[in-house]
C-alpha atoms as a PDB file:
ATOM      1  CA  UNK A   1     -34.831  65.729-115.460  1.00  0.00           C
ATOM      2  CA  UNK A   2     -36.451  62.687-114.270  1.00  0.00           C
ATOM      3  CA  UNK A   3     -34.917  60.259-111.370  1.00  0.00           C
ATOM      4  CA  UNK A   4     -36.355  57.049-110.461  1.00  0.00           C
ATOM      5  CA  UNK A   5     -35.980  55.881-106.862  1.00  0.00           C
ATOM      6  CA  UNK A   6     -33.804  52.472-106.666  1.00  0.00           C
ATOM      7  CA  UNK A   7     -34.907  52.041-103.290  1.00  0.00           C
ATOM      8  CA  UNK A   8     -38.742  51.664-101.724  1.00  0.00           C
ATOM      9  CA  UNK A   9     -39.925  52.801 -98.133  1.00  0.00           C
ATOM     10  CA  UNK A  10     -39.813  49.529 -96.622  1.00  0.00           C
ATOM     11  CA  UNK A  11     -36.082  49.789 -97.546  1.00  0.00           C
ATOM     12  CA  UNK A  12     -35.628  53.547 -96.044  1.00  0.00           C
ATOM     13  CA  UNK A  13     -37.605  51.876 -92.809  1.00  0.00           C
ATOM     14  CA  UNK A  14     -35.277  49.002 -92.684  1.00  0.00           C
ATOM     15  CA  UNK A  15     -32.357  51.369 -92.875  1.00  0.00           C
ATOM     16  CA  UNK A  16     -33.762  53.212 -89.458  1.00  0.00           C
ATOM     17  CA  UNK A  17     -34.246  50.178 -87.717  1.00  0.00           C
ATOM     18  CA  UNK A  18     -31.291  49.303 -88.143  1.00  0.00           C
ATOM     19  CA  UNK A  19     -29.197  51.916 -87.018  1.00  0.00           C
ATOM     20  CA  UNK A  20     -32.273  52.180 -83.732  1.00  0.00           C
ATOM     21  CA  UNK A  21     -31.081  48.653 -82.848  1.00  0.00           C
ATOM     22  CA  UNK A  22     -27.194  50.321 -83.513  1.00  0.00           C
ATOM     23  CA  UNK A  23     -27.906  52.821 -81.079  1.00  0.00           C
ATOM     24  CA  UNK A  24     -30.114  50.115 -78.086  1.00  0.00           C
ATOM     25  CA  UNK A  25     -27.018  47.622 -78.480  1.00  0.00           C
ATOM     26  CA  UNK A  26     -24.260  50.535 -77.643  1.00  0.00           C
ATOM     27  CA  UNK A  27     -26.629  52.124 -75.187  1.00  0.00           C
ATOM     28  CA  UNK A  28     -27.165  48.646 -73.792  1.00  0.00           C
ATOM     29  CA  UNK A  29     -23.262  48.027 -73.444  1.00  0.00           C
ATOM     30  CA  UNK A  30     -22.665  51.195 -72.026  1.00  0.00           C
ATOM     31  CA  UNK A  31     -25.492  50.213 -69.227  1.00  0.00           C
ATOM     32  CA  UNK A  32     -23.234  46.856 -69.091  1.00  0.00           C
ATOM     33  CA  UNK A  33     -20.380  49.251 -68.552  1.00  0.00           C
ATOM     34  CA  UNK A  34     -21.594  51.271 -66.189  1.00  0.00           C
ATOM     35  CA  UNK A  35     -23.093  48.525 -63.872  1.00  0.00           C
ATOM     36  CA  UNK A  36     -19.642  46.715 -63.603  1.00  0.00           C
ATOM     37  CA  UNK A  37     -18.162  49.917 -62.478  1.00  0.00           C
ATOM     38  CA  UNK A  38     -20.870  50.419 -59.922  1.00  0.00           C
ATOM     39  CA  UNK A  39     -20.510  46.982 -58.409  1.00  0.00           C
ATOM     40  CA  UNK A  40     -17.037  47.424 -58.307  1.00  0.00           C
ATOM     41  CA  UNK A  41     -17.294  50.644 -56.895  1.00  0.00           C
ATOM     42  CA  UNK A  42     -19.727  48.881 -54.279  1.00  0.00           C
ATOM     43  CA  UNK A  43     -17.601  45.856 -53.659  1.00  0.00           C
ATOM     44  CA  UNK A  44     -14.250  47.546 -53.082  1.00  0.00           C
ATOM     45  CA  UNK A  45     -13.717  46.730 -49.573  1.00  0.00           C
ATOM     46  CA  UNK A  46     -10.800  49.629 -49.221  1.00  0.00           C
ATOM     47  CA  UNK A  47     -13.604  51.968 -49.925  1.00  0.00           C
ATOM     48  CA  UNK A  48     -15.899  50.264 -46.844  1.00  0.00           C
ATOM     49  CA  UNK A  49     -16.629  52.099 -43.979  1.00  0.00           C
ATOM     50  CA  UNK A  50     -18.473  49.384 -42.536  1.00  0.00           C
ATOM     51  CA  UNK A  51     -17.310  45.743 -41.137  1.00  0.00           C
ATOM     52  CA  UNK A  52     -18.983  42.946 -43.733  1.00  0.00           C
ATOM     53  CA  UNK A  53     -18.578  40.284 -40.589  1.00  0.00           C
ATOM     54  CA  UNK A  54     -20.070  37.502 -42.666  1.00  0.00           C
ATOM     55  CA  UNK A  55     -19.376  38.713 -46.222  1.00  0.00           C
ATOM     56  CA  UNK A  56     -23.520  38.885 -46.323  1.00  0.00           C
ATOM     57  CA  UNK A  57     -23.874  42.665 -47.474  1.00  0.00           C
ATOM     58  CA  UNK A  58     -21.047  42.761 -49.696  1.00  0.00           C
ATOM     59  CA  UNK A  59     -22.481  39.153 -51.183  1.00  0.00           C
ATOM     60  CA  UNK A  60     -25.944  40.625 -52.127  1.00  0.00           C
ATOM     61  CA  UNK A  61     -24.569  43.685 -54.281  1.00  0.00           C
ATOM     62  CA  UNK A  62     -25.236  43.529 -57.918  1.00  0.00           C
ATOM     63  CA  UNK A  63     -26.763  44.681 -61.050  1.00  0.00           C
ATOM     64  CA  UNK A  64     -28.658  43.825 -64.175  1.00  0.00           C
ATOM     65  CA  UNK A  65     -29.765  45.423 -67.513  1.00  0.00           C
ATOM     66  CA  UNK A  66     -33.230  45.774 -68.428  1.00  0.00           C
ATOM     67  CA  UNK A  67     -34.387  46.162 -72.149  1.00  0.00           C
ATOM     68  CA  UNK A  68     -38.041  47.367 -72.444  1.00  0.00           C
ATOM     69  CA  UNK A  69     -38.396  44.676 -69.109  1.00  0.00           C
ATOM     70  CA  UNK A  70     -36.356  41.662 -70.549  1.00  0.00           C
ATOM     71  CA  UNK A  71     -33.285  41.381 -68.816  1.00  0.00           C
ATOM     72  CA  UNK A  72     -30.237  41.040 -71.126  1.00  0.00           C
ATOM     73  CA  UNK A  73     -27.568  41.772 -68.241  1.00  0.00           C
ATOM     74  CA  UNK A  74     -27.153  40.405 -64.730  1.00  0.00           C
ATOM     75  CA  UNK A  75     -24.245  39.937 -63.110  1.00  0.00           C
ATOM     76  CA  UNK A  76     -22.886  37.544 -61.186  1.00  0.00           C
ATOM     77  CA  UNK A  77     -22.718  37.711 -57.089  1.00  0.00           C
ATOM     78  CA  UNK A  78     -19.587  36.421 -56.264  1.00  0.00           C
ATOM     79  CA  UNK A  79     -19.719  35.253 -52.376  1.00  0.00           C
ATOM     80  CA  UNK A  80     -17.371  37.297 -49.437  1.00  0.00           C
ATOM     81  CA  UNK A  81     -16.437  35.100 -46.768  1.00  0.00           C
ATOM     82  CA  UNK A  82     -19.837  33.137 -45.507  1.00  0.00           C
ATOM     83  CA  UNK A  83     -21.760  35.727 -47.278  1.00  0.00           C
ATOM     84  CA  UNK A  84     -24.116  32.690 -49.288  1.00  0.00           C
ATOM     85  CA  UNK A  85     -27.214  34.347 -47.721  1.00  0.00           C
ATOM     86  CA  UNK A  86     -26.140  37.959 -49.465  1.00  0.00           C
ATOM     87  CA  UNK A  87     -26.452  36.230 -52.503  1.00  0.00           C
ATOM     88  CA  UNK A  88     -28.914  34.740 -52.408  1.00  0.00           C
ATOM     89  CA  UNK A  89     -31.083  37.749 -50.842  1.00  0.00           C
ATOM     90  CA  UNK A  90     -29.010  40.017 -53.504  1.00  0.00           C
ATOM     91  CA  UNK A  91     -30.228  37.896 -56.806  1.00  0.00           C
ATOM     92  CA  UNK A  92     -33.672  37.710 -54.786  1.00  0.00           C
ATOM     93  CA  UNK A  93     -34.365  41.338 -54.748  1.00  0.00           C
ATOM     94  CA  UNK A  94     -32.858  42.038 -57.673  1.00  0.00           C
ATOM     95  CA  UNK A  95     -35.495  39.512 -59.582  1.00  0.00           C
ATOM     96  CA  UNK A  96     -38.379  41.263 -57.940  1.00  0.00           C
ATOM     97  CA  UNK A  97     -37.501  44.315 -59.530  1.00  0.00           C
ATOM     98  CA  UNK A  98     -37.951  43.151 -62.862  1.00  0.00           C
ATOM     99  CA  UNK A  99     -41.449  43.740 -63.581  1.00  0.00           C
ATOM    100  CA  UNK A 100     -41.319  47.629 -62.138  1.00  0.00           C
ATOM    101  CA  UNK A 101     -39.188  48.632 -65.520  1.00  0.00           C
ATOM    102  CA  UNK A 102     -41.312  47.294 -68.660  1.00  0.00           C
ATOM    103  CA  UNK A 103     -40.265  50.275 -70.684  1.00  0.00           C
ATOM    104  CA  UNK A 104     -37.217  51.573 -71.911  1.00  0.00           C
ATOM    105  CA  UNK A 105     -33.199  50.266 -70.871  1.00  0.00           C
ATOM    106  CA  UNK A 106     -32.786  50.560 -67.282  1.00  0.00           C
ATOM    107  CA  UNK A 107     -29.561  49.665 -65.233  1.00  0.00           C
ATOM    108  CA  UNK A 108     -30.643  48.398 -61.657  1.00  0.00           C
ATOM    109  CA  UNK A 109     -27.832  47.538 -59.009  1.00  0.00           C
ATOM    110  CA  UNK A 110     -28.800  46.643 -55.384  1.00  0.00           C
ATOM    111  CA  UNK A 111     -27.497  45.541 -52.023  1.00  0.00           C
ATOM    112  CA  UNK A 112     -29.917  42.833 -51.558  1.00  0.00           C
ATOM    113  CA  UNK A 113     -29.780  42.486 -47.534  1.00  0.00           C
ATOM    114  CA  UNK A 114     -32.505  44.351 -45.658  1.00  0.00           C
ATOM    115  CA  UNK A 115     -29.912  46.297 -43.669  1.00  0.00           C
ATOM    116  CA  UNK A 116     -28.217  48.036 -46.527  1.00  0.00           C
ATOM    117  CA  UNK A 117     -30.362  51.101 -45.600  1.00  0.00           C
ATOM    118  CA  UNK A 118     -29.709  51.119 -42.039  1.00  0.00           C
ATOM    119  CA  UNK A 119     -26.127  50.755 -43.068  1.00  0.00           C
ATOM    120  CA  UNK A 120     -26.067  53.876 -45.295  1.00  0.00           C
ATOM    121  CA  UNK A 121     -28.459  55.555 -42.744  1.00  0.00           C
ATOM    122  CA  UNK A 122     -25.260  55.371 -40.285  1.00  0.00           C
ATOM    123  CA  UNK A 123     -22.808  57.225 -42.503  1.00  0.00           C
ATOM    124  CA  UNK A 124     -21.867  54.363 -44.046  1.00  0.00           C
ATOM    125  CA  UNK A 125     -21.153  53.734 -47.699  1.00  0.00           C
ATOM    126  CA  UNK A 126     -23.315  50.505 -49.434  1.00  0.00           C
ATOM    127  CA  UNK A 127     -23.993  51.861 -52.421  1.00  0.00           C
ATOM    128  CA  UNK A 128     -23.921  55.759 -52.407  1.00  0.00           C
ATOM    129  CA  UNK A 129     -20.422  55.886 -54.075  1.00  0.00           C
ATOM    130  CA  UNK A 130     -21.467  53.403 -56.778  1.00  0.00           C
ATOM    131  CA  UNK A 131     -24.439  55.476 -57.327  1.00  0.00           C
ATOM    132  CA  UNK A 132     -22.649  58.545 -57.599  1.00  0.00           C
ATOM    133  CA  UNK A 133     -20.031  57.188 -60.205  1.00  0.00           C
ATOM    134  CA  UNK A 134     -23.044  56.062 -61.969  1.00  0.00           C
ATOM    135  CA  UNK A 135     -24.647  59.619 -62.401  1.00  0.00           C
ATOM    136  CA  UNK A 136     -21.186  60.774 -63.603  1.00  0.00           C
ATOM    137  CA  UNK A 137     -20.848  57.578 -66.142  1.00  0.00           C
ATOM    138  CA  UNK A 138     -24.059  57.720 -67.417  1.00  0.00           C
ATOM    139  CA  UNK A 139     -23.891  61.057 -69.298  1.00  0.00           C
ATOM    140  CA  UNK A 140     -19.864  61.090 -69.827  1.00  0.00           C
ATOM    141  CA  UNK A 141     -20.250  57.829 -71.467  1.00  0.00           C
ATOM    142  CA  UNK A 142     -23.660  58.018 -73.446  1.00  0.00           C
ATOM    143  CA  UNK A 143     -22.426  61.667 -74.486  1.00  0.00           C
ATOM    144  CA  UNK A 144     -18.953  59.560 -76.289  1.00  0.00           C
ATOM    145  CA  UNK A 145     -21.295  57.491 -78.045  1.00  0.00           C
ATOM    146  CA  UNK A 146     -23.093  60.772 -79.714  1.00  0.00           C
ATOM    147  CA  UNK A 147     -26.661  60.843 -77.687  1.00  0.00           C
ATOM    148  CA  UNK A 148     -27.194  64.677 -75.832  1.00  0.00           C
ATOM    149  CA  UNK A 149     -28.057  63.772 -72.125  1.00  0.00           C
ATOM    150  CA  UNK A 150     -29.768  66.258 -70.221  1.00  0.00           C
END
């Protein structure tokens, strides 16, 4: 018997790219996800241990979504009180970390004031819950979409 192909490479290589970009898109989303969940996590001010006087701290907390260094993701920084500064300083910092991920999709979330550190360094939660749910997330939810984390 003698079968002739109906289809060429350049269709079997189409075929894989598109289910690659299938598989960036939901991993992308699930980044998306995950960095909501974070901020919220971050942002939950029944979850503080610390006293945001001017709304500052809590201000500069956010996230974006990096694709192989284009950003496809940031979220907004909603201001707390007087905290106009936080944001600012939050979307500031958060910018300048663009060019350190060029490769790959990356999920950054910050607390953009300079203090953040000190805060945590006191016992205090910033970020370490939010960072905790995300290395739960990350594998539960990349694991429903069918890709083996390790």
């Amino acid at each position: 018997m003698h079968f002739t192909a109906t289809f060429s490479m350049a269709d079997i290589e189409a075929e894989i790219n598109k289910k690659v970009e299938l598989n960036k898109q939901a991993m992308i989303t699930t980044m998306i996800r995950i960095g909501v969940l974070c901020v919220n996590e971050a942002r939950d001010s029944t979850r503080f241990r610390y006293i945001d006087q001017t709304g500052n701290l809590t201000s500069s907390i956010g996230f974006m979504v990096l694709s192989d260094g284009v950003v496809v993701h940031k979220s907004a920084f909603p201001v707390v009180l007087e905290g106009e500064e936080g944001r600012t300083k939050g979307i500031a910092f958060l910018n300048s970390l663009i060019g350190e991920h060029s490769r790959g999709i990356v999920l950054v979330v910050v607390a953009g004031m300079k203090y953040a550190s000190y805060v945590e360094a006191m016992n205090l939660v910033v970020l370490s819950t939010a960072e905790l749910l995300a290395e739960r997330k990350v594998p539960e939810l990349l694991n429903q979409l069918g890709f083996k984390t390790i």
